[in-house]
Protein backbone atom coordinates (compact mmCIF):
# COMPACT_ATOMS: atom_id res chain seq x y z
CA UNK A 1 7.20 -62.84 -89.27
CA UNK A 2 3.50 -62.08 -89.51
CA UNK A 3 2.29 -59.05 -91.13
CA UNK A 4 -0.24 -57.76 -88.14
CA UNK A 5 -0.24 -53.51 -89.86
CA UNK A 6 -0.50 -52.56 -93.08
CA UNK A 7 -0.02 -49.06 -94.05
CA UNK A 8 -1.07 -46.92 -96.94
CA UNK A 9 -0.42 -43.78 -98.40
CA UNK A 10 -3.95 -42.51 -100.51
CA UNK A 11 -3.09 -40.18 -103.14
CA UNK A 12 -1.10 -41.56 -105.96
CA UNK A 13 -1.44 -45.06 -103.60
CA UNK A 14 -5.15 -46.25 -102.31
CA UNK A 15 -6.57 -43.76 -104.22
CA UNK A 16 -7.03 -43.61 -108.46
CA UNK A 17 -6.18 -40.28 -110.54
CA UNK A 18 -10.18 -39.68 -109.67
CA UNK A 19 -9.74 -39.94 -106.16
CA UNK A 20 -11.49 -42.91 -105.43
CA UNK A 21 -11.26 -45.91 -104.59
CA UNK A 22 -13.24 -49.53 -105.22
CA UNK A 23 -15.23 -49.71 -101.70
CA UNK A 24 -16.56 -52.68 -102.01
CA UNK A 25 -13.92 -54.79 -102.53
CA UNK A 26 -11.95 -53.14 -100.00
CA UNK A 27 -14.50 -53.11 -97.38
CA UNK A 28 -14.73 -57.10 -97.88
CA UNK A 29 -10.82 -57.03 -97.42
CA UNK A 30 -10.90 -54.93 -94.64
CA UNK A 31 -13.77 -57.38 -92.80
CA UNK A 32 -11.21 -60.12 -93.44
CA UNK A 33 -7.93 -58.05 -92.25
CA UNK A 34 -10.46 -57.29 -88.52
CA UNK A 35 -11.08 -60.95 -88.19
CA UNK A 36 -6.95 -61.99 -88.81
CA UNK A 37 -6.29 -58.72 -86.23
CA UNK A 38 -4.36 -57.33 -88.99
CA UNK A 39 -4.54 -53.53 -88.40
CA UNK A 40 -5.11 -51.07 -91.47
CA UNK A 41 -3.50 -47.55 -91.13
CA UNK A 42 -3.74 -44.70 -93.37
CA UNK A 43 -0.62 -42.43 -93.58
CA UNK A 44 -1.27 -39.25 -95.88
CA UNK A 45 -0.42 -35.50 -95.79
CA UNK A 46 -3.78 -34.49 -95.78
CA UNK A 47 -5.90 -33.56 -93.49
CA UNK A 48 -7.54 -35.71 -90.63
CA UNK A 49 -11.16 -34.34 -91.60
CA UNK A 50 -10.53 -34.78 -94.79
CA UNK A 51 -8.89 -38.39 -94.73
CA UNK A 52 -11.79 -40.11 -92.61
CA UNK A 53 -14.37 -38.83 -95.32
CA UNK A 54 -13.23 -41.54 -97.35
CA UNK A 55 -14.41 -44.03 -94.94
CA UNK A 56 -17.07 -42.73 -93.11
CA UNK A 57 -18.52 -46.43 -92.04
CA UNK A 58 -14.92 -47.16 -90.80
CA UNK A 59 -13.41 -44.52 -89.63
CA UNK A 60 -13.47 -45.30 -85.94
CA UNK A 61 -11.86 -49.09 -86.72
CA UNK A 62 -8.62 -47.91 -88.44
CA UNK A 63 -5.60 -45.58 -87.70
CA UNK A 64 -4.73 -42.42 -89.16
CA UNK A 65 -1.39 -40.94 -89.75
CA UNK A 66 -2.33 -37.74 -91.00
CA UNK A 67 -0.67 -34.36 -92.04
CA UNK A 68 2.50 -36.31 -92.93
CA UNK A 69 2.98 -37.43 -88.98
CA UNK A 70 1.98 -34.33 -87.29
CA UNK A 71 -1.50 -35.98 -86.24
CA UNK A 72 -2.24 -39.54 -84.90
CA UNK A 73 -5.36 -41.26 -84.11
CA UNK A 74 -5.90 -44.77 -83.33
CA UNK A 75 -9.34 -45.78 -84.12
CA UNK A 76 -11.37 -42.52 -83.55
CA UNK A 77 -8.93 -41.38 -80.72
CA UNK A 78 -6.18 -39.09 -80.97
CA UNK A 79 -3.08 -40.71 -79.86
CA UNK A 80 -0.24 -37.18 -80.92
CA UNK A 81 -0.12 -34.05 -82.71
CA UNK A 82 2.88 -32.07 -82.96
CA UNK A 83 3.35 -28.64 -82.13
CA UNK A 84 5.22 -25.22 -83.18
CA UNK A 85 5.85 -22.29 -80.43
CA UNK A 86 3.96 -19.52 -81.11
CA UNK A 87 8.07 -17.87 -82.03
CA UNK A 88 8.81 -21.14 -85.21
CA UNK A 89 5.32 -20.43 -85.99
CA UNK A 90 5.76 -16.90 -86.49
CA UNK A 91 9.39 -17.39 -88.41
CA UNK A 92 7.88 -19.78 -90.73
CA UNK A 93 4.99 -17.29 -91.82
CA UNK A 94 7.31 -14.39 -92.10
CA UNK A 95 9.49 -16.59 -94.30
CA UNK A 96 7.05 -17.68 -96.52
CA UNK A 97 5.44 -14.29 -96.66
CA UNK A 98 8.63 -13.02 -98.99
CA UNK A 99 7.30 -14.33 -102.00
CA UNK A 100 4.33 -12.45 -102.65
CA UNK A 101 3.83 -15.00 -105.30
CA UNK A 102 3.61 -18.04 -102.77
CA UNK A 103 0.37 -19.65 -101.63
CA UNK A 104 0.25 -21.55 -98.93
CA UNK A 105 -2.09 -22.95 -95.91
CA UNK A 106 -1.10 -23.02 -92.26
CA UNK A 107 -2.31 -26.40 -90.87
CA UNK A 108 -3.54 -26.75 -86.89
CA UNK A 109 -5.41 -29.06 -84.95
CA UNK A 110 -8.94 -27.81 -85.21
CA UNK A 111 -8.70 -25.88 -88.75
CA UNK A 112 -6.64 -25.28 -91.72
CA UNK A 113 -6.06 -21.89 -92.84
CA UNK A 114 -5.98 -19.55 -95.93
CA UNK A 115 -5.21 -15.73 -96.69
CA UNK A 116 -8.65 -14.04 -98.07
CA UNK A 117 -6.38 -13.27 -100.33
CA UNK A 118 -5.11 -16.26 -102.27
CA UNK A 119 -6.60 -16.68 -105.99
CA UNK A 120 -9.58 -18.77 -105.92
CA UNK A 121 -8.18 -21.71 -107.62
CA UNK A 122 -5.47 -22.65 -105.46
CA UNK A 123 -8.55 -22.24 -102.63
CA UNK A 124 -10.68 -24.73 -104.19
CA UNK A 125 -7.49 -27.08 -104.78
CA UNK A 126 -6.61 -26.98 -101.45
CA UNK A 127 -10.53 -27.31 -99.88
CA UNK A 128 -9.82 -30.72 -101.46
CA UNK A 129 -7.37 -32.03 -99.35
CA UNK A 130 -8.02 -29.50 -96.01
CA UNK A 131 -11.74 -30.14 -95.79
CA UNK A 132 -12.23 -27.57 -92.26
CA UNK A 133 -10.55 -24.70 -94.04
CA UNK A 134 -10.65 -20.91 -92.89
CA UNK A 135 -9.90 -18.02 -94.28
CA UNK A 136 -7.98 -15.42 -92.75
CA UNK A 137 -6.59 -11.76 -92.98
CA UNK A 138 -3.35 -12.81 -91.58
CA UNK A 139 -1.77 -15.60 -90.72
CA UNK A 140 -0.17 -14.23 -88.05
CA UNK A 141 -3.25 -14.01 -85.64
CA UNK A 142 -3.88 -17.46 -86.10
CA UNK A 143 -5.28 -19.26 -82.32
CA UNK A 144 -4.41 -22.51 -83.09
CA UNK A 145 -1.59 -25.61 -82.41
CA UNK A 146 0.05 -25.52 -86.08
CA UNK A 147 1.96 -28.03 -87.27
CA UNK A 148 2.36 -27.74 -90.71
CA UNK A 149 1.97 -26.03 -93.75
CA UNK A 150 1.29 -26.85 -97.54
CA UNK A 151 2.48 -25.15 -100.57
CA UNK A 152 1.30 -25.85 -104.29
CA UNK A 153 2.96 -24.88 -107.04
CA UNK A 154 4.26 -25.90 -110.26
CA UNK A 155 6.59 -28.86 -110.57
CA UNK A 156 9.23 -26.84 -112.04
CA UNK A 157 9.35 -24.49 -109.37
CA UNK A 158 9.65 -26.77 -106.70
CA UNK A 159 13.94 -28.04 -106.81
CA UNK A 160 14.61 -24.23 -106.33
CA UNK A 161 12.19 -23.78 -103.48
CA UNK A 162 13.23 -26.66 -101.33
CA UNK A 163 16.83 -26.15 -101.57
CA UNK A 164 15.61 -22.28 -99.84
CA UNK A 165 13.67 -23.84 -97.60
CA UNK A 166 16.24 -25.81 -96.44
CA UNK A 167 18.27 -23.53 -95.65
CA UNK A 168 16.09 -20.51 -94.23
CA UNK A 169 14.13 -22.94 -92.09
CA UNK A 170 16.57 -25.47 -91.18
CA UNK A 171 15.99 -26.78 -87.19
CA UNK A 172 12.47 -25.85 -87.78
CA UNK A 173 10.71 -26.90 -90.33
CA UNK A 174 11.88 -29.75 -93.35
CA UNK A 175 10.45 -29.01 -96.68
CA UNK A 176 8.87 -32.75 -98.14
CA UNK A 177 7.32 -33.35 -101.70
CA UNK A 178 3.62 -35.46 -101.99
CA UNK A 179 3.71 -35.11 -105.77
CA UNK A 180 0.94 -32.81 -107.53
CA UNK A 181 2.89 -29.97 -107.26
CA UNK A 182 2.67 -30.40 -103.01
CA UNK A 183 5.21 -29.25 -100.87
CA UNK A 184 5.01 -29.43 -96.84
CA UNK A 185 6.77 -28.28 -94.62
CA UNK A 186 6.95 -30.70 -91.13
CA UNK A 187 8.71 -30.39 -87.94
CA UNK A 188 11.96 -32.52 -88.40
CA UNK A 189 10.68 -36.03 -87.30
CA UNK A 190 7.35 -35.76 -87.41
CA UNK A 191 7.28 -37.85 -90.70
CA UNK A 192 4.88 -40.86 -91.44
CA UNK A 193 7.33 -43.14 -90.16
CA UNK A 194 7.36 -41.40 -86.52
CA UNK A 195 3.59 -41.76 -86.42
CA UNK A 196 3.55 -45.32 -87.11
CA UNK A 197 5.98 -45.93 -85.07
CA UNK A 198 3.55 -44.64 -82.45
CA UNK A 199 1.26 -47.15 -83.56
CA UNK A 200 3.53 -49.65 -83.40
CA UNK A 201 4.79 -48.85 -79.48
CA UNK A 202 0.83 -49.07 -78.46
CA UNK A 203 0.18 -52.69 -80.23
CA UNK A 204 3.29 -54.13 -78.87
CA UNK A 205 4.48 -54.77 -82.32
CA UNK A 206 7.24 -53.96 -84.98
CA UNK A 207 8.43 -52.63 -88.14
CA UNK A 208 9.32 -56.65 -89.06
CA UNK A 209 5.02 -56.83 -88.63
CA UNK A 210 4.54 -53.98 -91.31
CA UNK A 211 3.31 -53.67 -94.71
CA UNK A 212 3.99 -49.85 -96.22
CA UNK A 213 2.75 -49.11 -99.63
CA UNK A 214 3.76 -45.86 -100.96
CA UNK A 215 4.69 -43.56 -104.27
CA UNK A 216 5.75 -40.10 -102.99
CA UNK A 217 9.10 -38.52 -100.99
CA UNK A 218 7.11 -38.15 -98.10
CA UNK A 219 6.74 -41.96 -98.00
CA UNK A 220 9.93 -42.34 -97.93
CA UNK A 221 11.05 -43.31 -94.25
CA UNK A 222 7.86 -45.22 -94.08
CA UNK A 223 9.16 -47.36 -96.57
CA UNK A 224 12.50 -47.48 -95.56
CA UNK A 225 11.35 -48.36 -92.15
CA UNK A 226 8.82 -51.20 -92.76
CA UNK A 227 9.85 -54.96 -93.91
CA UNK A 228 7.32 -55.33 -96.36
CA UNK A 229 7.58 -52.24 -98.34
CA UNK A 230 5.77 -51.44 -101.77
CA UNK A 231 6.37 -49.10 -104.15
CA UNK A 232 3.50 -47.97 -106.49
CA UNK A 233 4.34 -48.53 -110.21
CA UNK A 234 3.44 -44.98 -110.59
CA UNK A 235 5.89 -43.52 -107.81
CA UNK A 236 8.71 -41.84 -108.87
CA UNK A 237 12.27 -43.87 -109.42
CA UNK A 238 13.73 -42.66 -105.80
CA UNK A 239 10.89 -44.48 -104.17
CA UNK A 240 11.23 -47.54 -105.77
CA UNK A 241 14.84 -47.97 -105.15
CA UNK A 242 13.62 -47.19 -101.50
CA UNK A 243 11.30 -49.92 -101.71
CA UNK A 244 11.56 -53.52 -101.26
CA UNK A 245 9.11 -54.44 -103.47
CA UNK A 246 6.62 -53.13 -106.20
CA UNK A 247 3.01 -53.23 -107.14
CA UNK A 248 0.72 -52.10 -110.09
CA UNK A 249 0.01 -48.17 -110.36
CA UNK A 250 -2.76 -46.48 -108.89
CA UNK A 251 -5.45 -46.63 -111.38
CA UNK A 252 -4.75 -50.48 -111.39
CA UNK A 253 -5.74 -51.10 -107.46
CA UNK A 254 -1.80 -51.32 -106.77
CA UNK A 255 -2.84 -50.95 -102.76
CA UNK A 256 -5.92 -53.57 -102.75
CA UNK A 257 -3.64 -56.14 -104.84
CA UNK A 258 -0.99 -56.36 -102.33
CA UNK A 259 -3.84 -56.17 -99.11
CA UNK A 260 -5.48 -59.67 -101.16
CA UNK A 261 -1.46 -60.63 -101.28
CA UNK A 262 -1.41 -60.61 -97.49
CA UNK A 263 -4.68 -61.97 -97.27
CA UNK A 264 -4.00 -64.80 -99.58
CA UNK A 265 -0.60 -65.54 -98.34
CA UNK A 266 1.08 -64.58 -101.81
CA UNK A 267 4.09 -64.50 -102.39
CA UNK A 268 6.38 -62.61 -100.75
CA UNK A 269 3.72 -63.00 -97.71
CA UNK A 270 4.40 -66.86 -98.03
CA UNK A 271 7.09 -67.93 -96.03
């Protein structure tokens, strides 16, 4: 079957511990992948606004899976975004308002938001990944389509937090780790596997077309549902027994290796 998508996560994945990436030889890849109609798709937790400021010359030519599902966009149009009622919205906040000690940012279609009164670090850390980021008095006035939220926090605290989550917000909202000390919480479904899927249903093509490369639990079902499925050498040991295959780490161009794999028709792109 002929890979015709290929899918990547970015931090951890495309992108290096520095958060970058080598343009050049990607964007020669990329002119090859456009002229062998092979579509490229990025499928992060991050924001949309934040995503396409890594490829500002290409934006409008690939796909976007952003905010782990919740938001799609097929080259520069938006395709789906998910949505809370104004009542899972509010039971979300309230629950995560208990712990005094939480931070976390509400994520919506036009903005991201933060209290005023979250410490200045975790601000700045998450003004990384949520580039149109407000602040706010309460969350609970936002005016906005939410769909998300994102909680940092340290690795250790996370197991205890999840299992909560799980519980207090089951039916509404699934708690998923991104690694860094990231936890979001999606509506059940709305994963990166639902968005491609979207994807998918409007090029008339399959899972059996798809390359996913991935190192984080929110790539799971991505991985699980694409044929061609790569797990970086730096992704933790539950994604790689998800995945079918493996590539080098992150800050050894793991992604671009296995794009020139498809491109050259290397193995296991040669039959």
């Amino acid at each position: 079957m002929t890979v015709k998508v290929i899918v990547t996560d970015m931090d951890g994945t495309f992108l290096n511990d520095s958060k970058t990436y080598d343009r050049e030889r990607f964007q020669a890849q990329f002119r090859a992948l456009k002229a062998r109609d092979i579509e490229f798709v990025v499928a992060s937790g991050n924001q949309y606004y934040q995503l396409i400021s890594f490829f500002p010359e290409l934006k409008d030519e690939m796909s976007f899976v952003a905010e782990n599902g919740a938001l799609v966009y097929a080259h520069g149009e938006q395709l789906f975004h998910g949505e809370l009622t104004q009542h899972e919205s509010q039971i979300v906040i309230g629950e995560l308002l208990k712990d005094e000690h939480l931070n976390f940012v509400a994520c919506g279609l036009e903005s991201a938001y933060v209290s005023d009164k979250a410490p200045e670090n975790f601000v700045a850390l998450m003004a990384k990944h949520y580039h149109r980021l407000k602040r706010v008095t309460d969350y609970r006035e936002i005016n906005d389509t939410l769909f998300k939220f994102s909680l940092n926090l340290p690795d250790s605290d996370i197991p205890q937090l999840v299992d909560k989550l799980h519980v207090s917000l089951d039916g509404i909202m699934k708690p998923v780790t991104s690694g860094f000390g990231f936890v979001d919480l999606i509506i059940p479904g709305l994963h990166k596997a639902n968005g491609i899927s979207r994807l998918l249903k409007r090029w008339k093509l399959s899972p059996q077309n798809c390359v996913a490369i991935g190192d984080s639990g929110n790539d799971a079902e991505m991985l699980a549902m694409a044929k061609y499925s790569f797990a970086m050498d730096n992704a933790g040991q539950a994604i790689k027994d998800i995945a079918r295959y493996r590539t080098d780490d992150n800050n050894h161009n793991g992604a671009l290796n296995v794009i020139q794999a498809v491109l050259d028709n290397a193995s296991p792109f040669d039959n």
